[in-house]
Protein backbone atom coordinates (compact mmCIF):
# COMPACT_ATOMS: atom_id res chain seq x y z
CA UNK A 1 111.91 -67.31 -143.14
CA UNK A 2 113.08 -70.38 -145.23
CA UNK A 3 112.22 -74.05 -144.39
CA UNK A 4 113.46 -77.08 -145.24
CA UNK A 5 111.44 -78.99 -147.68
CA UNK A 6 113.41 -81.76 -149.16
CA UNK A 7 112.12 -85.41 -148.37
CA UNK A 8 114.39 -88.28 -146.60
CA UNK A 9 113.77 -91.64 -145.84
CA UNK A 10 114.93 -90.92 -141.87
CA UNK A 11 115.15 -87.09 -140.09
CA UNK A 12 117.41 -86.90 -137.40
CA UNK A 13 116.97 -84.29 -134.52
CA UNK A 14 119.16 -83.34 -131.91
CA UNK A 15 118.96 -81.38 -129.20
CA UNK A 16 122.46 -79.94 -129.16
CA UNK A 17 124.58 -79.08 -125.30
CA UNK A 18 128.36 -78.87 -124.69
CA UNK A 19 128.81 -82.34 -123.40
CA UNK A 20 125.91 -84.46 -124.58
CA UNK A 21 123.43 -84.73 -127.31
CA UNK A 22 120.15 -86.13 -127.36
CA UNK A 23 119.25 -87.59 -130.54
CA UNK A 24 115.52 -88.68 -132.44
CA UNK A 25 115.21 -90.61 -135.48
CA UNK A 26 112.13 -90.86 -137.24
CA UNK A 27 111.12 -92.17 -140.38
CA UNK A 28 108.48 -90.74 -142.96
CA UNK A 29 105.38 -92.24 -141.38
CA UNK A 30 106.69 -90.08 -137.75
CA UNK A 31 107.49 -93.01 -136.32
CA UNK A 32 110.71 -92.67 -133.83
CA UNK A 33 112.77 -95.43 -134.65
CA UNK A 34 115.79 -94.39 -131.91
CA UNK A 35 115.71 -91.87 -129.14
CA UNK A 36 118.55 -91.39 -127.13
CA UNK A 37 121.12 -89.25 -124.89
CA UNK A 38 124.87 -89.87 -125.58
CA UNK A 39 127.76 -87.76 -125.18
CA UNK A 40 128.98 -85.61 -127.63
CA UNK A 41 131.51 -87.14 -129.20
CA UNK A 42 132.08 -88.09 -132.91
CA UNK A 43 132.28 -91.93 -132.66
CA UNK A 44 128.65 -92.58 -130.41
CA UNK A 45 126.99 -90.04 -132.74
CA UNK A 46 127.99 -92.08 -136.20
CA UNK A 47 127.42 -95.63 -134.40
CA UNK A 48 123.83 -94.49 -133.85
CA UNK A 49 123.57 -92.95 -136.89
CA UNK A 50 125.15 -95.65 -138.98
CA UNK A 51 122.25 -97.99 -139.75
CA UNK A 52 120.36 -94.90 -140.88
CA UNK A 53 122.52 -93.65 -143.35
CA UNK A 54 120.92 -94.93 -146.72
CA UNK A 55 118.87 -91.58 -146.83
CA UNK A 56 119.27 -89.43 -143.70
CA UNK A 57 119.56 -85.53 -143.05
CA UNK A 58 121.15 -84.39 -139.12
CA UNK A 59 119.36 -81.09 -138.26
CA UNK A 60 120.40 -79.04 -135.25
CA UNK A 61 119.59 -75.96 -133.66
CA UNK A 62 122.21 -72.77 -134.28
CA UNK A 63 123.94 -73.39 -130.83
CA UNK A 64 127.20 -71.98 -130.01
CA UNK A 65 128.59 -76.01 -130.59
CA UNK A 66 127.54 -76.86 -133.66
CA UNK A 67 130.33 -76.31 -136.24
CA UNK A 68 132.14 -80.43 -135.06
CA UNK A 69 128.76 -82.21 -135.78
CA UNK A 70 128.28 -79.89 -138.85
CA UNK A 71 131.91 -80.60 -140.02
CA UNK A 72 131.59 -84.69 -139.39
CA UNK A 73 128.69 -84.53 -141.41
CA UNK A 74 130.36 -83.07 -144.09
CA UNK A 75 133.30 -85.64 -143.72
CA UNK A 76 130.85 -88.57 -143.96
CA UNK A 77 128.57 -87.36 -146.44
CA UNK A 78 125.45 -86.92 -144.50
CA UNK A 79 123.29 -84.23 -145.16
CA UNK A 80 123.10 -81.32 -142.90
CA UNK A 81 120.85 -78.33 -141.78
CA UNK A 82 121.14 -75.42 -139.14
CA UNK A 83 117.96 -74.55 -137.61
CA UNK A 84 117.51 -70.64 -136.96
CA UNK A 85 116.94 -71.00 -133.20
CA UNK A 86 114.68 -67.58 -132.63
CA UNK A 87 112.48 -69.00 -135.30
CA UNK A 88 112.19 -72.27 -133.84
CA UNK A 89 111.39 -71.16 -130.49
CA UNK A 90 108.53 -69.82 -131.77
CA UNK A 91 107.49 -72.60 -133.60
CA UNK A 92 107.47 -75.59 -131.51
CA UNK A 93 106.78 -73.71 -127.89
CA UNK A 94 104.98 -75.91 -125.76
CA UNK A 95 104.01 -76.28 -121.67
CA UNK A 96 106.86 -78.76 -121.02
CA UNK A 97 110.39 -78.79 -122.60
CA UNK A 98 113.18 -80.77 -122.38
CA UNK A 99 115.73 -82.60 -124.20
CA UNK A 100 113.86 -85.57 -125.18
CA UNK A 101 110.79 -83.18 -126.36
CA UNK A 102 112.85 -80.92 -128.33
CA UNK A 103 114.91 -83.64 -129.89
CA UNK A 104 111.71 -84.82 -131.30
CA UNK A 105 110.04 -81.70 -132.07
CA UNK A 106 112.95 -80.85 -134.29
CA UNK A 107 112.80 -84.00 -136.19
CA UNK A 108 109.41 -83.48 -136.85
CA UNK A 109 110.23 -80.09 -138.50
CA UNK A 110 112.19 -81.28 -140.76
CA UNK A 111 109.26 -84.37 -141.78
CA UNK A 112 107.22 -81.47 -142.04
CA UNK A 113 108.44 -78.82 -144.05
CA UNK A 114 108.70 -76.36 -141.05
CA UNK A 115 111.80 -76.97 -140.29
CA UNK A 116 113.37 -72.70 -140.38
CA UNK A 117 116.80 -72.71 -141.77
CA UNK A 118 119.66 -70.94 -141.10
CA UNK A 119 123.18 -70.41 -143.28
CA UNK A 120 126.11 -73.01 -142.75
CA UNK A 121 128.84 -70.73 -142.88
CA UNK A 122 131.92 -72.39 -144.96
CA UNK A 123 134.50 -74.29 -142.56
CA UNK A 124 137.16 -72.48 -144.64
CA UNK A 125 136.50 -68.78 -143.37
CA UNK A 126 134.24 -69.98 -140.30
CA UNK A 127 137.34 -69.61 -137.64
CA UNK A 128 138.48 -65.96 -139.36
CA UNK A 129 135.27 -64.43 -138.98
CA UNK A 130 134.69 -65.38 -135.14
CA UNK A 131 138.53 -63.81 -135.39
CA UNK A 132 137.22 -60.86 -136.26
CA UNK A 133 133.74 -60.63 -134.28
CA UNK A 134 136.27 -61.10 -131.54
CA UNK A 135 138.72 -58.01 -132.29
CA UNK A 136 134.81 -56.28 -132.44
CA UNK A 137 134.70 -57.00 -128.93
CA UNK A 138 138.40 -56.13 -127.89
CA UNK A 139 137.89 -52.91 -129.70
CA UNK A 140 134.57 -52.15 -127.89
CA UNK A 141 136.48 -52.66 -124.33
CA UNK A 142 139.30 -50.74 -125.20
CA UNK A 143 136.92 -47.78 -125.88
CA UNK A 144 135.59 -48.46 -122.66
CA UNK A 145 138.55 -48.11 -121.04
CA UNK A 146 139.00 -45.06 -122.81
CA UNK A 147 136.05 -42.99 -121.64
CA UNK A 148 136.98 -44.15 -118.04
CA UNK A 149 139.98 -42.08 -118.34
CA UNK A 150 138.09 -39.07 -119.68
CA UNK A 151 134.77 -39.75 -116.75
CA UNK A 152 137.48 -39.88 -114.00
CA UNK A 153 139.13 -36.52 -115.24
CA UNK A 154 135.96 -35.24 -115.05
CA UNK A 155 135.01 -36.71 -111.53
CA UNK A 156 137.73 -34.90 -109.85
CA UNK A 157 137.11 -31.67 -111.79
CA UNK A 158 140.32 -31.54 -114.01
CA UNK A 159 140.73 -29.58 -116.91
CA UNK A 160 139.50 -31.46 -120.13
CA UNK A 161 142.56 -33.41 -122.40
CA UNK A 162 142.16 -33.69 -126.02
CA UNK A 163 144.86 -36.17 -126.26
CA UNK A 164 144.56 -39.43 -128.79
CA UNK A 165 144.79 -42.78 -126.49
CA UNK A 166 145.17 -44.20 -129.49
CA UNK A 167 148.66 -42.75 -129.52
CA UNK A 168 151.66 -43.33 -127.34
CA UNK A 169 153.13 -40.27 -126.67
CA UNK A 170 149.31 -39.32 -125.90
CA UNK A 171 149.12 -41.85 -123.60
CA UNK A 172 152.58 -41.67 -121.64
CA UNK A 173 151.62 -37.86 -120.79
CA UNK A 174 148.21 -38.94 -118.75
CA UNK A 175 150.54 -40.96 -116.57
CA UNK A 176 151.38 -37.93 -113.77
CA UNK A 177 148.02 -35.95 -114.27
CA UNK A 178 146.51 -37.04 -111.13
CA UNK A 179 147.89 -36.27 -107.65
CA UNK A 180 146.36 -39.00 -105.27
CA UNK A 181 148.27 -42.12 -106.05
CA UNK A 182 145.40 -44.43 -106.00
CA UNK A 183 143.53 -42.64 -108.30
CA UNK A 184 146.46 -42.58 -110.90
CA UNK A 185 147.08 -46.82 -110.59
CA UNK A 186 143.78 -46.75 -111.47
CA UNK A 187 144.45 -44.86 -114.51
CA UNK A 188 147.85 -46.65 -115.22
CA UNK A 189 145.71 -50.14 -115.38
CA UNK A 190 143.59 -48.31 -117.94
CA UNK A 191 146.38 -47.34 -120.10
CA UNK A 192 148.94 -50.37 -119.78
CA UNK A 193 145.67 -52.12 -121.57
CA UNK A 194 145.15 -49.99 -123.68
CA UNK A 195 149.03 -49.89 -124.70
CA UNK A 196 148.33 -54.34 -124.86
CA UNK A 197 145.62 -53.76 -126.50
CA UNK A 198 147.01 -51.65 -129.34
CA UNK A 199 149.57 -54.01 -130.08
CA UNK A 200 148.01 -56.72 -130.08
CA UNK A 201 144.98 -56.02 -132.34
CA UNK A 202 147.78 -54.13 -135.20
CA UNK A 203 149.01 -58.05 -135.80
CA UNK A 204 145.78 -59.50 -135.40
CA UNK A 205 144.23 -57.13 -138.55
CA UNK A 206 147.12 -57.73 -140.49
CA UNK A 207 146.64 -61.31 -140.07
CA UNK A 208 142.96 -60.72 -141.24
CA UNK A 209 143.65 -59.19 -143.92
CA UNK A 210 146.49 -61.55 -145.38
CA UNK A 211 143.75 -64.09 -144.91
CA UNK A 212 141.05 -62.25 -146.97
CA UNK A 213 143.50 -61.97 -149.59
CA UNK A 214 143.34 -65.97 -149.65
CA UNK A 215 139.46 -66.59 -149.10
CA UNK A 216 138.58 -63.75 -151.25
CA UNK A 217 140.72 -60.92 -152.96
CA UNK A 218 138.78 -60.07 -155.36
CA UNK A 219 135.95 -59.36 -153.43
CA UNK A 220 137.83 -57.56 -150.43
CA UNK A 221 139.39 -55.16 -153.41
CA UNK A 222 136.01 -54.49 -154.56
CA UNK A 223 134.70 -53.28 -151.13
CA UNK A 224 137.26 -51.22 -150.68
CA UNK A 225 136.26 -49.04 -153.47
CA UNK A 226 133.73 -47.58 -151.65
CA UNK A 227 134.56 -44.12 -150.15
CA UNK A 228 135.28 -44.92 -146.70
CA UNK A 229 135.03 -48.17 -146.40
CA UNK A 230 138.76 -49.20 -145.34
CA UNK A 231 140.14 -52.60 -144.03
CA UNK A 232 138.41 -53.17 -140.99
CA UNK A 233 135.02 -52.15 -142.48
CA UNK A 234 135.68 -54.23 -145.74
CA UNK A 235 136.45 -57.27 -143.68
CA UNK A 236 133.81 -57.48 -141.96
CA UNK A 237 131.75 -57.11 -144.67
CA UNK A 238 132.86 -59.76 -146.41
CA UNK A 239 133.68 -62.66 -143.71
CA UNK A 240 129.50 -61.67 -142.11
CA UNK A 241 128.22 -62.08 -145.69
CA UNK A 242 129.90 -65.05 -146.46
CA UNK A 243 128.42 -66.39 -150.12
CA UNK A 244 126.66 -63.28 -151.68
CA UNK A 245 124.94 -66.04 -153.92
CA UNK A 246 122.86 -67.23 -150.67
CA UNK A 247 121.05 -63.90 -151.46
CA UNK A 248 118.43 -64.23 -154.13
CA UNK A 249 117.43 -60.61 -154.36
CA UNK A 250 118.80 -57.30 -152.70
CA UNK A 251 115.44 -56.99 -150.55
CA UNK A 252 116.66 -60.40 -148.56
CA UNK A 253 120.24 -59.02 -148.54
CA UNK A 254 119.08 -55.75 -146.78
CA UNK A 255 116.56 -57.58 -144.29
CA UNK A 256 119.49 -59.91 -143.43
CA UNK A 257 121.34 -56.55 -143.07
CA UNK A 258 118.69 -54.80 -140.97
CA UNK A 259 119.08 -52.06 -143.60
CA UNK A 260 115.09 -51.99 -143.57
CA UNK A 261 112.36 -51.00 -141.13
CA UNK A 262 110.10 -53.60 -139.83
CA UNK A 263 106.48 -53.70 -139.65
CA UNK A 264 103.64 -55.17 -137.34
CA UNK A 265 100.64 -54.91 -139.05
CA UNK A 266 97.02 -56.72 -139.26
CA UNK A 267 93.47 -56.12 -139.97
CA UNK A 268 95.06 -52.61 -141.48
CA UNK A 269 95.76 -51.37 -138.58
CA UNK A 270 99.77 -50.63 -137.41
CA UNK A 271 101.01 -52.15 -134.21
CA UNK A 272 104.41 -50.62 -134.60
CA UNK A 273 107.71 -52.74 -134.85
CA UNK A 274 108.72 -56.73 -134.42
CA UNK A 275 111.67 -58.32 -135.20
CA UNK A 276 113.81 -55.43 -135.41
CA UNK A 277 116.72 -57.43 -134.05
CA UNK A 278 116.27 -60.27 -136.42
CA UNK A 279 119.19 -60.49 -138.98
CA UNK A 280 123.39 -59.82 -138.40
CA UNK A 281 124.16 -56.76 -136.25
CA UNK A 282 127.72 -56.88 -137.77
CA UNK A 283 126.63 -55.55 -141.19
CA UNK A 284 124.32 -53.02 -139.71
CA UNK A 285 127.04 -51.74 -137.71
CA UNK A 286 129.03 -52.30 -140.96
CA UNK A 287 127.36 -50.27 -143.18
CA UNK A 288 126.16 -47.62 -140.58
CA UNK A 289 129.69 -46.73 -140.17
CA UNK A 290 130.51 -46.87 -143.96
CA UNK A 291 127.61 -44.33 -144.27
CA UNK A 292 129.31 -41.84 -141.66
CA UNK A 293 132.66 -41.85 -143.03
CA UNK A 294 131.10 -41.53 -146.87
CA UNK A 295 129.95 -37.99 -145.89
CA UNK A 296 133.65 -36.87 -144.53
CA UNK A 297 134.94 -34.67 -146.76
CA UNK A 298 132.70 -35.73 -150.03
CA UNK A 299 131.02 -32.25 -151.06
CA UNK A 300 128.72 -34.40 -153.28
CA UNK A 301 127.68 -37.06 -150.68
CA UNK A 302 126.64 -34.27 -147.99
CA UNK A 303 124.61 -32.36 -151.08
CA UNK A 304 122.78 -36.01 -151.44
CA UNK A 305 122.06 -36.17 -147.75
CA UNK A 306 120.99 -32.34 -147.80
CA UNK A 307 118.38 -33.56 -150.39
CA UNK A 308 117.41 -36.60 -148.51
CA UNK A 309 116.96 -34.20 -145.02
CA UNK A 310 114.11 -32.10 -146.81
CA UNK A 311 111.82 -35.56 -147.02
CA UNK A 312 113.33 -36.89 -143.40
CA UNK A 313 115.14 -36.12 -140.36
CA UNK A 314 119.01 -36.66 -140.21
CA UNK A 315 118.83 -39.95 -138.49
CA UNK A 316 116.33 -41.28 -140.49
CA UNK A 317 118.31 -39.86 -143.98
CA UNK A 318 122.17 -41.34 -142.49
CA UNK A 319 119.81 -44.84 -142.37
CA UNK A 320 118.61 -44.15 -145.88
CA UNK A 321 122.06 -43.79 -147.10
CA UNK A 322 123.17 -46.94 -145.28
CA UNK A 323 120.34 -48.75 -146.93
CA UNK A 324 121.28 -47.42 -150.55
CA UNK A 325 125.23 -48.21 -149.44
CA UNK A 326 124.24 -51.71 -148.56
CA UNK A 327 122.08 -52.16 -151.75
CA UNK A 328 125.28 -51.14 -153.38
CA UNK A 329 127.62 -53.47 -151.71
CA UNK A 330 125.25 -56.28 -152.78
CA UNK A 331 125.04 -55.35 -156.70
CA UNK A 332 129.09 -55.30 -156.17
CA UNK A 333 130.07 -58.02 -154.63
CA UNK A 334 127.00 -60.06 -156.91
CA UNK A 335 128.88 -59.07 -160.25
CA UNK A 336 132.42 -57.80 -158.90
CA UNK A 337 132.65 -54.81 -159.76
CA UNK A 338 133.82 -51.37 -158.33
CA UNK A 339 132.49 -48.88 -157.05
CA UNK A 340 130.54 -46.04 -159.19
CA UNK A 341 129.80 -42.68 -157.47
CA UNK A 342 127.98 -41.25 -160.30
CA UNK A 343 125.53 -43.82 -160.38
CA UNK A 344 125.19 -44.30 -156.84
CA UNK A 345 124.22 -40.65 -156.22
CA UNK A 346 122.23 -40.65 -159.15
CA UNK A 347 119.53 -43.11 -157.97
């Protein structure tokens, strides 16, 4: 957890909605010199904040609407932080809460020092990566849609297809499997989008990928070095890592990662697991999959998990190996450079 700790002559908190933000100034002594609701919209926002400008920082919570107040800050010059939200709703609970409390609360955060940050990701990439979280999701329905065609074949006791849905000609055959009528609309509306679904996402990743090539080529070649990892894997990578010099050491890379196990413990004693959902899901999908497809077909890879199995169970030794993968990732991307199998498997 990292706080804030720089020192302003005014802190401004706001407690961040869709259409209206309520705002507290204070000054160093904690005194609120302006608390008040407006709409959110650029021009009341910098007409309150105007006379405080001489030395102000704007913190927010990480909402889902923060990237136009954290953009107009930059455009004006006016410092400004992103609050990890889980972090501060542990901070500043209280018996009542609402707008005008929080607004203040989160001012007083940032007077304090306690104020938990969380990483402005760069305008520049910030609308390609919710690009790709969003394909993430497409993809995850069209599996869905998917399995529904193999559950019904199984629900009216057909005999079991190993056809590709990915395919076309797969996916034209399944059309006149199923005698009742109803049954096989129902499986049309699968496949029809499925079939939109296909085409649309091949443009979309070929749009992601020409723009990786101009946020970061270098980067995106060097992840691609790694044994399995191919384009969809490598961009994610890179667009949910963002700057790789935000990470001072490969311990806070892998916790951000959830590459590492956490731990409740006190007085010695072990009260099992916290936080285990703390950090970006996206890279520990990310590099849980890059693990997997590592071990297919690399002789050498499965004789380093066969080594790792002796200490652990398989689940616990494919985590292991996403853990040293992720490590790996980090030490690339830090000083660009490819990817070396001997000395991976050798550590």
């Amino acid at each position: 957890m990292n706080f804030y700790h720089s020192t302003h002559r005014h802190y401004c908190g706001i407690d961040l909605h869709a259409r209206s933000l309520y705002v507290c100034i204070i000054d160093q002594q904690g005194e609120v010199l302006l608390h008040k609701e407006i709409k959110a919209r650029p021009e009341p926002l910098l007409a309150l904040l105007e006379p405080f400008r001489d030395d102000l920082v704007v913190g927010v919570e990480c909402m889902h609407c923060w990237y136009w107040i954290s953009d107009l800050c930059e455009e004006h010059g006016i410092d400004f932080i992103l609050g990890h939200a889980l972090y501060m709703k542990a901070i500043h609970g209280g018996k009542t809460k609402n707008d005008r409390i929080d607004s203040f609360k989160i001012a007083m955060l940032m007077k304090g020092g306690n104020f938990p940050l969380a990483y402005t990701y760069p305008k520049e990439m910030r609308a390609t990566r919710d690009l790709l979280r969003r394909r993430t999701r497409i993809v995850q329905h069209g599996a869905m849609l998917k399995a529904h065609v193999v559950n019904t074949t199984s629900q009216y006791n057909l005999p079991p297809n190993k056809l590709n849905l990915k395919n076309i000609g797969a996916r034209e055959q399944v059309h006149a499997v199923f005698a009742d009528r109803d049954v096989q609309h129902n499986i049309d509306l699968d496949l029809a989008i499925i079939d939109c679904y296909h085409r649309e996402l091949s443009k979309l990743e070929e749009h992601l990928e020409r723009q990786a090539k101009q946020h970061d080529p270098t980067s995106l070649s060097v992840l691609r070095t790694i044994p399995g990892v191919g384009r969809i894997l490598a961009l994610t990578i890179l667009y949910e890592v963002g700057d790789i010099q935000r990470f001072e050491t490969v311990q806070k890379f892998a916790s951000y990662a959830r590459l590492i196990k956490c731990k409740a413990e006190s007085a010695g004693k072990v009260y099992g697991t916290q936080g285990n959902k703390i950090g970006n899901a996206h890279l520990k999908w990310a590099f849980s999959e890059a693990a997997v497809l590592y071990l297919r077909g690399n002789d050498k890879a499965q004789r380093y998990l066969q080594k790792l199995q002796k200490r652990m169970n398989k689940a616990k030794a494919l985590s292991a190996l996403a853990h040293k993968l992720g490590r790996a990732a980090y030490f690339m991307l830090k000083h660009q450079r490819v990817f070396d199998e001997q000395r991976f498997l050798k550590g």
